[in-house]
Protein backbone atom coordinates (compact mmCIF):
# COMPACT_ATOMS: atom_id res chain seq x y z
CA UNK A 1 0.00 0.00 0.00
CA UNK A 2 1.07 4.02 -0.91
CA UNK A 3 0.35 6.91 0.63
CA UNK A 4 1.47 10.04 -1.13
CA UNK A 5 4.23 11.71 0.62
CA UNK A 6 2.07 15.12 0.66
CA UNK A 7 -0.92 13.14 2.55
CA UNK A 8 1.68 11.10 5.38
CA UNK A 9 3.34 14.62 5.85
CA UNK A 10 -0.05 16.13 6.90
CA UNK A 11 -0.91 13.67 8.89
CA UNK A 12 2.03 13.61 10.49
CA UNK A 13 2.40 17.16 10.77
CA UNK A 14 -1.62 17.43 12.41
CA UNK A 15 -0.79 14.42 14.96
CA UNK A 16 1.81 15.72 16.32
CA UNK A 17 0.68 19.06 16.90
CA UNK A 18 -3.03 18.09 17.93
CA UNK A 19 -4.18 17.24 21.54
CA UNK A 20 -4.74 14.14 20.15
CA UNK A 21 -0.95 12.99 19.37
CA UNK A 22 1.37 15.46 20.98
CA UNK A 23 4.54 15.25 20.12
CA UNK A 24 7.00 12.45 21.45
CA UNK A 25 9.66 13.99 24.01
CA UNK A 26 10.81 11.43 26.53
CA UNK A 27 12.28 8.14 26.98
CA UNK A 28 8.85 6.43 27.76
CA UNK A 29 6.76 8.63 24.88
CA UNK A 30 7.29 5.97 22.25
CA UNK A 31 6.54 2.84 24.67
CA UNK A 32 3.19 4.45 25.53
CA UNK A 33 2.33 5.46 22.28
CA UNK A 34 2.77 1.90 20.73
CA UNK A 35 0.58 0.77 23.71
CA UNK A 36 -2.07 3.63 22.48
CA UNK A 37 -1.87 2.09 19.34
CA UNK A 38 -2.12 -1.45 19.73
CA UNK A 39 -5.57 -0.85 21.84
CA UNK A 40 -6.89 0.93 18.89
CA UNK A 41 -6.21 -1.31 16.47
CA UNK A 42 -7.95 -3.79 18.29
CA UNK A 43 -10.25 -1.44 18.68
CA UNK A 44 -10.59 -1.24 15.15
CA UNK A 45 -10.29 -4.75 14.18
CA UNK A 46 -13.21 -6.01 17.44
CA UNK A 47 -15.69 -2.99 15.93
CA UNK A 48 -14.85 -4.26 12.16
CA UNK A 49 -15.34 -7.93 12.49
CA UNK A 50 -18.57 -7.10 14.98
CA UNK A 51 -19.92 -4.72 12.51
CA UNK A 52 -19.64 -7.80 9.49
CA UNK A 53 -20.93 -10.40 11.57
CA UNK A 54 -24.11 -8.52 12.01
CA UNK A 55 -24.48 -7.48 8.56
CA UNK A 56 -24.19 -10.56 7.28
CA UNK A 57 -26.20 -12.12 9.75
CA UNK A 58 -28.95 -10.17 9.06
CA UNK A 59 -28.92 -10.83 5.24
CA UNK A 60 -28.56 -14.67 6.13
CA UNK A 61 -31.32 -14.95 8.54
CA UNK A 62 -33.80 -12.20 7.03
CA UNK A 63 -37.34 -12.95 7.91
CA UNK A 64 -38.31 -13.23 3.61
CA UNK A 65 -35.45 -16.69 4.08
CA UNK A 66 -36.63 -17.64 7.16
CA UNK A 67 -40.24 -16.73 8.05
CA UNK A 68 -40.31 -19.53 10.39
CA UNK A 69 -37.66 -19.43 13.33
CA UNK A 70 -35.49 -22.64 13.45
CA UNK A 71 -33.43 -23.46 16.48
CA UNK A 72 -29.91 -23.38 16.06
CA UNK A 73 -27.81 -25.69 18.28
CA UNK A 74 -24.60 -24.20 19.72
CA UNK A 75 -21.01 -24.98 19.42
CA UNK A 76 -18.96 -25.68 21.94
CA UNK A 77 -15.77 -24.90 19.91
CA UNK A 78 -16.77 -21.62 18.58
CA UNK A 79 -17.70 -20.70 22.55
CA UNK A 80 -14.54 -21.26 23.43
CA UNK A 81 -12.69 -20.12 20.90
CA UNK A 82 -14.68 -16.41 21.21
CA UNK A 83 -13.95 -16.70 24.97
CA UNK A 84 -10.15 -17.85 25.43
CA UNK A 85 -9.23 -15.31 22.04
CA UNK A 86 -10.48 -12.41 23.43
CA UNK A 87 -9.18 -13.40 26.97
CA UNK A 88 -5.65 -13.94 25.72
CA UNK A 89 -6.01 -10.41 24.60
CA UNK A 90 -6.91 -8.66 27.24
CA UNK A 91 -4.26 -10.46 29.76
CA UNK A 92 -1.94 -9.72 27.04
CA UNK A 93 -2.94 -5.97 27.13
CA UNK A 94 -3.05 -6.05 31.12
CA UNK A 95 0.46 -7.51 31.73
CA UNK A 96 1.96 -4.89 28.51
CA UNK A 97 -0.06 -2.20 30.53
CA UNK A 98 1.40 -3.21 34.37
CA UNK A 99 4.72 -3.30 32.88
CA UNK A 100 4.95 0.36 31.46
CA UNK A 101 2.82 1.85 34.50
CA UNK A 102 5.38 0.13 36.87
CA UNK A 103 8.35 1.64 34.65
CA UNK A 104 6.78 5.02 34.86
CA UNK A 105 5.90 5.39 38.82
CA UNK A 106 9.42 3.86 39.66
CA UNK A 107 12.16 5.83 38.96
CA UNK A 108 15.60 5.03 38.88
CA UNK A 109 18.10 5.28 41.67
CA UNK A 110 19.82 8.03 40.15
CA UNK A 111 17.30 10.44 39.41
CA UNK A 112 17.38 13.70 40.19
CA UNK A 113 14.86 15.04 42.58
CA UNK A 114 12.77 18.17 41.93
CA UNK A 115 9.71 19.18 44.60
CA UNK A 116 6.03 20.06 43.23
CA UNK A 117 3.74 21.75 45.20
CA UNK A 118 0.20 22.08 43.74
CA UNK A 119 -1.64 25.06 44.97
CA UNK A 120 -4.94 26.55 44.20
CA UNK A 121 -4.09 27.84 41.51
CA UNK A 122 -0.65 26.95 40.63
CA UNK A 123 2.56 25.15 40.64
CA UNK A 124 5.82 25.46 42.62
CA UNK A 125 8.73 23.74 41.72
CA UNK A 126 11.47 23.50 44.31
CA UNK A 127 14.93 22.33 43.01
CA UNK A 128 17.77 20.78 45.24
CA UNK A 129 19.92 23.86 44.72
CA UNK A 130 17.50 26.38 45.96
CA UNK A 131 15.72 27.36 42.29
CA UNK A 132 12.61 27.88 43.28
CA UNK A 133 9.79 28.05 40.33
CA UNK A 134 6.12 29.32 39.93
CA UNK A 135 3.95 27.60 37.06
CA UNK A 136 7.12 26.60 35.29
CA UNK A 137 10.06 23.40 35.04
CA UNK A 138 13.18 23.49 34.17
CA UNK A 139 14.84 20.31 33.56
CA UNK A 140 17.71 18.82 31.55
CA UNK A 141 17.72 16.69 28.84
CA UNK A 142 19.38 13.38 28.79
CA UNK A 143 18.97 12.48 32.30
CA UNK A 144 15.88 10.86 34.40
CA UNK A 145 13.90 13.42 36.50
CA UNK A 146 11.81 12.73 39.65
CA UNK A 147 9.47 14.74 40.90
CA UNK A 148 8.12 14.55 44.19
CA UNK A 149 4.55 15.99 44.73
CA UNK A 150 2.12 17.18 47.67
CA UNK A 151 -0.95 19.05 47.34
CA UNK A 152 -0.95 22.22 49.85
CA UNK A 153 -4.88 22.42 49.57
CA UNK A 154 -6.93 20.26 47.59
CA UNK A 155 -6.62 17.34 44.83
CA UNK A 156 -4.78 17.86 42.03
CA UNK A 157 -2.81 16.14 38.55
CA UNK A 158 0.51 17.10 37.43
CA UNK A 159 0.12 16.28 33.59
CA UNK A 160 2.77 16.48 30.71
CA UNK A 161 1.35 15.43 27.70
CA UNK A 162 4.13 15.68 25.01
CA UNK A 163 6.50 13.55 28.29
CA UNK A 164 3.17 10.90 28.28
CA UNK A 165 3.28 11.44 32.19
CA UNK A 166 0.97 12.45 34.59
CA UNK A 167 0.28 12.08 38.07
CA UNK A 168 -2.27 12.69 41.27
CA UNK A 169 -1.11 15.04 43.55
CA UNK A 170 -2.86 14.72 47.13
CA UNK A 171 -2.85 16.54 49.86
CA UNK A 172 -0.64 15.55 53.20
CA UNK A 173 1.61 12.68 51.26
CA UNK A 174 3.80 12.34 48.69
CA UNK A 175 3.55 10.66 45.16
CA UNK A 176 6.25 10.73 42.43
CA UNK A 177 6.59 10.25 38.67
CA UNK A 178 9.89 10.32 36.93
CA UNK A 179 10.59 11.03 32.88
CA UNK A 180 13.78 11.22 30.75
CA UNK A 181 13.41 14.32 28.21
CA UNK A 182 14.67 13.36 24.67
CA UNK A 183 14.33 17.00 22.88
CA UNK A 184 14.94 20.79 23.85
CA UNK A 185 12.08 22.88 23.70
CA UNK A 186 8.89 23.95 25.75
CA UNK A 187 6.37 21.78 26.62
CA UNK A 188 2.69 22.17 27.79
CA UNK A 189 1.98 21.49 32.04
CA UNK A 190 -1.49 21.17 32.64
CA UNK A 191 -3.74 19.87 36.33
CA UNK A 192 -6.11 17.51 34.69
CA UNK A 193 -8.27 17.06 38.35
CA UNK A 194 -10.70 19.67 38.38
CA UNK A 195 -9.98 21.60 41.59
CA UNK A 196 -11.71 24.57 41.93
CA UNK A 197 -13.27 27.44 39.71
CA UNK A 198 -9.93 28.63 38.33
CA UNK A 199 -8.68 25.12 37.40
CA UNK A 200 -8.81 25.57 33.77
CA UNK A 201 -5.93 28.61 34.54
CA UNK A 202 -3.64 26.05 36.25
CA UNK A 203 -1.16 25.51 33.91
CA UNK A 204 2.49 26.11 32.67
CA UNK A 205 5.40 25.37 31.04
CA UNK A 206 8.39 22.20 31.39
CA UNK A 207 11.37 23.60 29.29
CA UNK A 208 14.13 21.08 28.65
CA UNK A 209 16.95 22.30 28.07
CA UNK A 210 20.55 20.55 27.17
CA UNK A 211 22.70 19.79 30.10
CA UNK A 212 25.17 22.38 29.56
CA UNK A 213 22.21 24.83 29.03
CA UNK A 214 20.58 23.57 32.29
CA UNK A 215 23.60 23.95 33.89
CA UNK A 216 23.76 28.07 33.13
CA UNK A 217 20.48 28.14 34.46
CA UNK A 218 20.69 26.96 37.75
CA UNK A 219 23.83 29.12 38.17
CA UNK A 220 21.99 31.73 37.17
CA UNK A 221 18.72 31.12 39.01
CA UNK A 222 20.04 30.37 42.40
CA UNK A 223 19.00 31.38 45.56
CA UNK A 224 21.84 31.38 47.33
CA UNK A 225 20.97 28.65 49.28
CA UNK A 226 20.43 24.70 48.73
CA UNK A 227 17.23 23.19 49.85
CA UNK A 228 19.09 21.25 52.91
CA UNK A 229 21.04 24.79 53.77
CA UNK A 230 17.83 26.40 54.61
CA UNK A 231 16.32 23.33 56.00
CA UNK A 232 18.89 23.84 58.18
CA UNK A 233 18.50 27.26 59.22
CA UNK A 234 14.76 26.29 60.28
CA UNK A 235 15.85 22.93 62.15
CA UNK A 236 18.75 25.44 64.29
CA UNK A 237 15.72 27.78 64.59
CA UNK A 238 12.72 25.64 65.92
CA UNK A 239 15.28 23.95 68.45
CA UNK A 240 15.18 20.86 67.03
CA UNK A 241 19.11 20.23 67.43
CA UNK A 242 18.59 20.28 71.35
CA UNK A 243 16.67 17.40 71.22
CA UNK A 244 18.45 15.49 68.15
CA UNK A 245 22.00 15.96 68.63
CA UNK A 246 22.99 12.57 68.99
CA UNK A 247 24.54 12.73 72.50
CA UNK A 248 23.40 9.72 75.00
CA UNK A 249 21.36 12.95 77.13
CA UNK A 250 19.23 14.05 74.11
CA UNK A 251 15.51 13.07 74.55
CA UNK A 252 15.26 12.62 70.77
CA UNK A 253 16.68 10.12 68.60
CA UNK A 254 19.63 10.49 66.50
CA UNK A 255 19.40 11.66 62.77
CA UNK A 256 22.30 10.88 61.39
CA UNK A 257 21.73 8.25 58.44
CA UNK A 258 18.28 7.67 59.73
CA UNK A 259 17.25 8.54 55.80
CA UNK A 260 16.25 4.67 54.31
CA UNK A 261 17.12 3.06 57.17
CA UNK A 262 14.48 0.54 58.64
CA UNK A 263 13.03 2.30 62.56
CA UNK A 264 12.06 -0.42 65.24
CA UNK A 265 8.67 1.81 66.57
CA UNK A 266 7.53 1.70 70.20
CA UNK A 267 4.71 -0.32 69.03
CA UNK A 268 6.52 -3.28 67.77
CA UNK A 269 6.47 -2.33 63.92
CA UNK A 270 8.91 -1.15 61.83
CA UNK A 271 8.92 1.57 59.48
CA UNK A 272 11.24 3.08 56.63
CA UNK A 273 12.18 6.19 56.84
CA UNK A 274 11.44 7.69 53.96
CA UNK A 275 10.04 10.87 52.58
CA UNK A 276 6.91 10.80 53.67
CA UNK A 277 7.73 9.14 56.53
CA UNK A 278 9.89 12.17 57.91
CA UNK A 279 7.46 14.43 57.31
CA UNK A 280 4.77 12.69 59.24
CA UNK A 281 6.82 12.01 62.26
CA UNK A 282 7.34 16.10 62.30
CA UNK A 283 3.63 17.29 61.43
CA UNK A 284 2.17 13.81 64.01
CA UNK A 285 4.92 12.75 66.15
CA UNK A 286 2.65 11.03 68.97
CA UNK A 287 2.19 8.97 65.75
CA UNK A 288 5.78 8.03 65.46
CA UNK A 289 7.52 7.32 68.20
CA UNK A 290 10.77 5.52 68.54
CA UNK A 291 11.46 2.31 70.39
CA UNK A 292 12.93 3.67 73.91
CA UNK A 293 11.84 6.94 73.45
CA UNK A 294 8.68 9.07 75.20
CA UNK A 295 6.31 10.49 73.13
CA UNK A 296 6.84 13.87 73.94
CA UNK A 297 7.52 15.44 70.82
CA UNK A 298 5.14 18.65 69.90
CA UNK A 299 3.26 18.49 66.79
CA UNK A 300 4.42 20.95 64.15
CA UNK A 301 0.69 20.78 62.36
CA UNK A 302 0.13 24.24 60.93
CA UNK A 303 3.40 26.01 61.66
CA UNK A 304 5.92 24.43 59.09
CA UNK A 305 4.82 25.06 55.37
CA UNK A 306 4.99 21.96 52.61
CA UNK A 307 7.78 23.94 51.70
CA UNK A 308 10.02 24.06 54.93
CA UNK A 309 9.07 20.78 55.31
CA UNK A 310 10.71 19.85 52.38
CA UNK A 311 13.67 21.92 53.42
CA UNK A 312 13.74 19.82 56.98
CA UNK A 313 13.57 16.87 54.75
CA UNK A 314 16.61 17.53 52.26
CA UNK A 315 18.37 18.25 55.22
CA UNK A 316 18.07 15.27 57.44
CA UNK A 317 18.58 13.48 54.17
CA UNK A 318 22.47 14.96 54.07
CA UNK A 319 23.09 13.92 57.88
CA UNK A 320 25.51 11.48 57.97
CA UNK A 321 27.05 12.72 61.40
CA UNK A 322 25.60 15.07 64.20
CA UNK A 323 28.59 16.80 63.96
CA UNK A 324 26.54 19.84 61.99
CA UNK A 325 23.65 19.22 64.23
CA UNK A 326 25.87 19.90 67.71
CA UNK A 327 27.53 22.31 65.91
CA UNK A 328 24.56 24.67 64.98
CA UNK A 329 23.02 23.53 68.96
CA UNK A 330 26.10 25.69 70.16
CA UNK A 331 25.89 28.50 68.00
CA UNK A 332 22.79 28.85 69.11
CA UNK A 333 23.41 28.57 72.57
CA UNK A 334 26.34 30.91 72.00
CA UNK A 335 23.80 33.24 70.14
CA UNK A 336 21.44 33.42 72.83
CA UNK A 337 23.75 34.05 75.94
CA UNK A 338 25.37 37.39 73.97
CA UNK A 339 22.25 38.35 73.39
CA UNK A 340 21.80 41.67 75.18
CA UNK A 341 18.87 42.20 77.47
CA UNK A 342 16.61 44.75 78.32
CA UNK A 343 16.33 45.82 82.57
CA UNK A 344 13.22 43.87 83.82
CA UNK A 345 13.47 41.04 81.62
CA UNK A 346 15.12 37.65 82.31
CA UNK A 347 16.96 35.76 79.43
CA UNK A 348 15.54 32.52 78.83
């Protein structure tokens, strides 16, 4: 069969730059597509083959041939043959569609980690050098991406249609989705979870850009401070390093390394400390407690913002010591005692 060069170049051309078949511009585009594909085919083929059956059924068995009904006996081979085909299918299509949704909502070891935080109505995008991003993405090409989501109010969906990604975002927990861009350029972001009456305005922009290009951008864009350097500052500042500095005295546990390590709890169980783990034990601590520890803890609910909390997060995540951690507990302390005071008041 030939199509005309002119005809497969519009097609191409209106696919690509439709809703309907945005362009391919990640690693798993191309593996989703050809899954898109093969259900519409058989799509195709199922509404085809249906649509002839009945035709010619109802030329075959018109009443003027048949004015008198005559029972047909069934067939147990062509029962099971339109039972275990179609079957086959299906499993075929379910195991093909498990396999890419695993690949998509596990990313690799190596990826780098970039914060969303869905807002009524926008985005925030909170890079691991301090970048910090309203209703736009930068990432690089050529390398795997992870982005880690929370909703600050209400449901949400972090969709990239051109990266064939997209992904709840819910408030109070975590849920990631990783890509690989293949091509520079700007892409469409859009929340496809209706989520209020300016939903239809949530939207923005993922540019990729080449690694060298990324590169200029985050030296460009920087803050001045890395994620874990402020999430420091706020640990040092809501006295957390007095009761997790590691010595044998502190009432708190340790946090050095404590990031993917396995926690024996007071309650028996054992949990992983993870992301979302971390940042439950500081907004519900009575909820987390130690093995060997008292629950005494305060709960942080309503006075840390998603976004310090994912400051606090990065930064446990560097501790490998509590030598920082003792370190900033006596700056403080050394802080506080040269701090002057006014007559009448006592220093605390």
């Amino acid at each position: 069969m030939h199509i005309s060069p002119v005809l497969w170049q519009f097609l191409t051309k209106w696919l690509t730059s439709s809703a309907l078949w945005p362009k391919e511009a990640s690693t798993i585009a191309p593996w989703t597509d050809a899954l898109y594909i093969f259900l519409w085919l058989i799509t195709l083929v199922g509404t085809v083959l249906v649509g002839m059956l009945v035709l010619v059924f109802s030329i075959k068995y018109r009443k003027e041939r048949h004015p008198e009904a005559v029972q047909i006996e069934g067939s147990t081979l062509l029962e099971a043959t339109w039972t275990i085909i179609p079957l086959g299918i299906f499993l075929f299509v379910f195991v093909w569609g498990a396999l890419l949704y695993f690949r998509i909502y596990n990313p690799p070891k190596d990826a780098m980690n970039i914060y969303i935080v869905g807002k009524q109505w926008m985005w925030k995008a909170e890079h691991p050098g301090g970048q910090h991003e309203i209703n736009s993405l930068h990432v690089p090409t050529g390398r795997a991406v992870q982005l880690t989501m929370i909703s600050q109010d209400v449901f949400h969906s972090y969709s990239i249609p051109e990266f064939r990604v997209k992904r709840e975002v819910i408030p109070g927990r975590y849920t990631t989705v990783w890509f690989n861009a293949t091509e520079p350029g700007t892409y469409h972001l859009f929340c496809t979870q209706y989520c209020g009456t300016l939903h239809s305005g949530m939207i923005g922009d993922v540019v990729a850009m080449t690694p060298d290009d990324y590169q200029k951008w985050t030296q460009s864009s920087t803050s001045g401070m890395s994620l874990a350097q402020n999430g420091e500052r706020l640990f040092a500042s809501m006295g957390c390093n007095h009761c997790h500095s590691g010595s044998p005295a502190s009432p708190g546990p340790s946090l050095a390394g404590v990031y993917g390590s396995k926690i024996r709890m007071e309650d028996g169980s054992t949990q992983t400390a993870t992301d979302g783990f971390l940042r439950d034990a500081i907004l519900n601590p009575s909820q987390h407690v130690p093995a060997g520890y008292k629950p005494i803890m305060p709960t942080y609910q309503g006075q840390i913002s998603e976004e310090g909390l994912i400051d606090l997060v990065e930064y446990i995540k560097t501790l490998d010591t509590n030598y920082r951690v003792q370190q900033t507990k006596l700056s403080t302390s050394q802080s506080n005692q040269a701090a002057p005071t006014t007559p009448g008041m006592v220093k605390p």
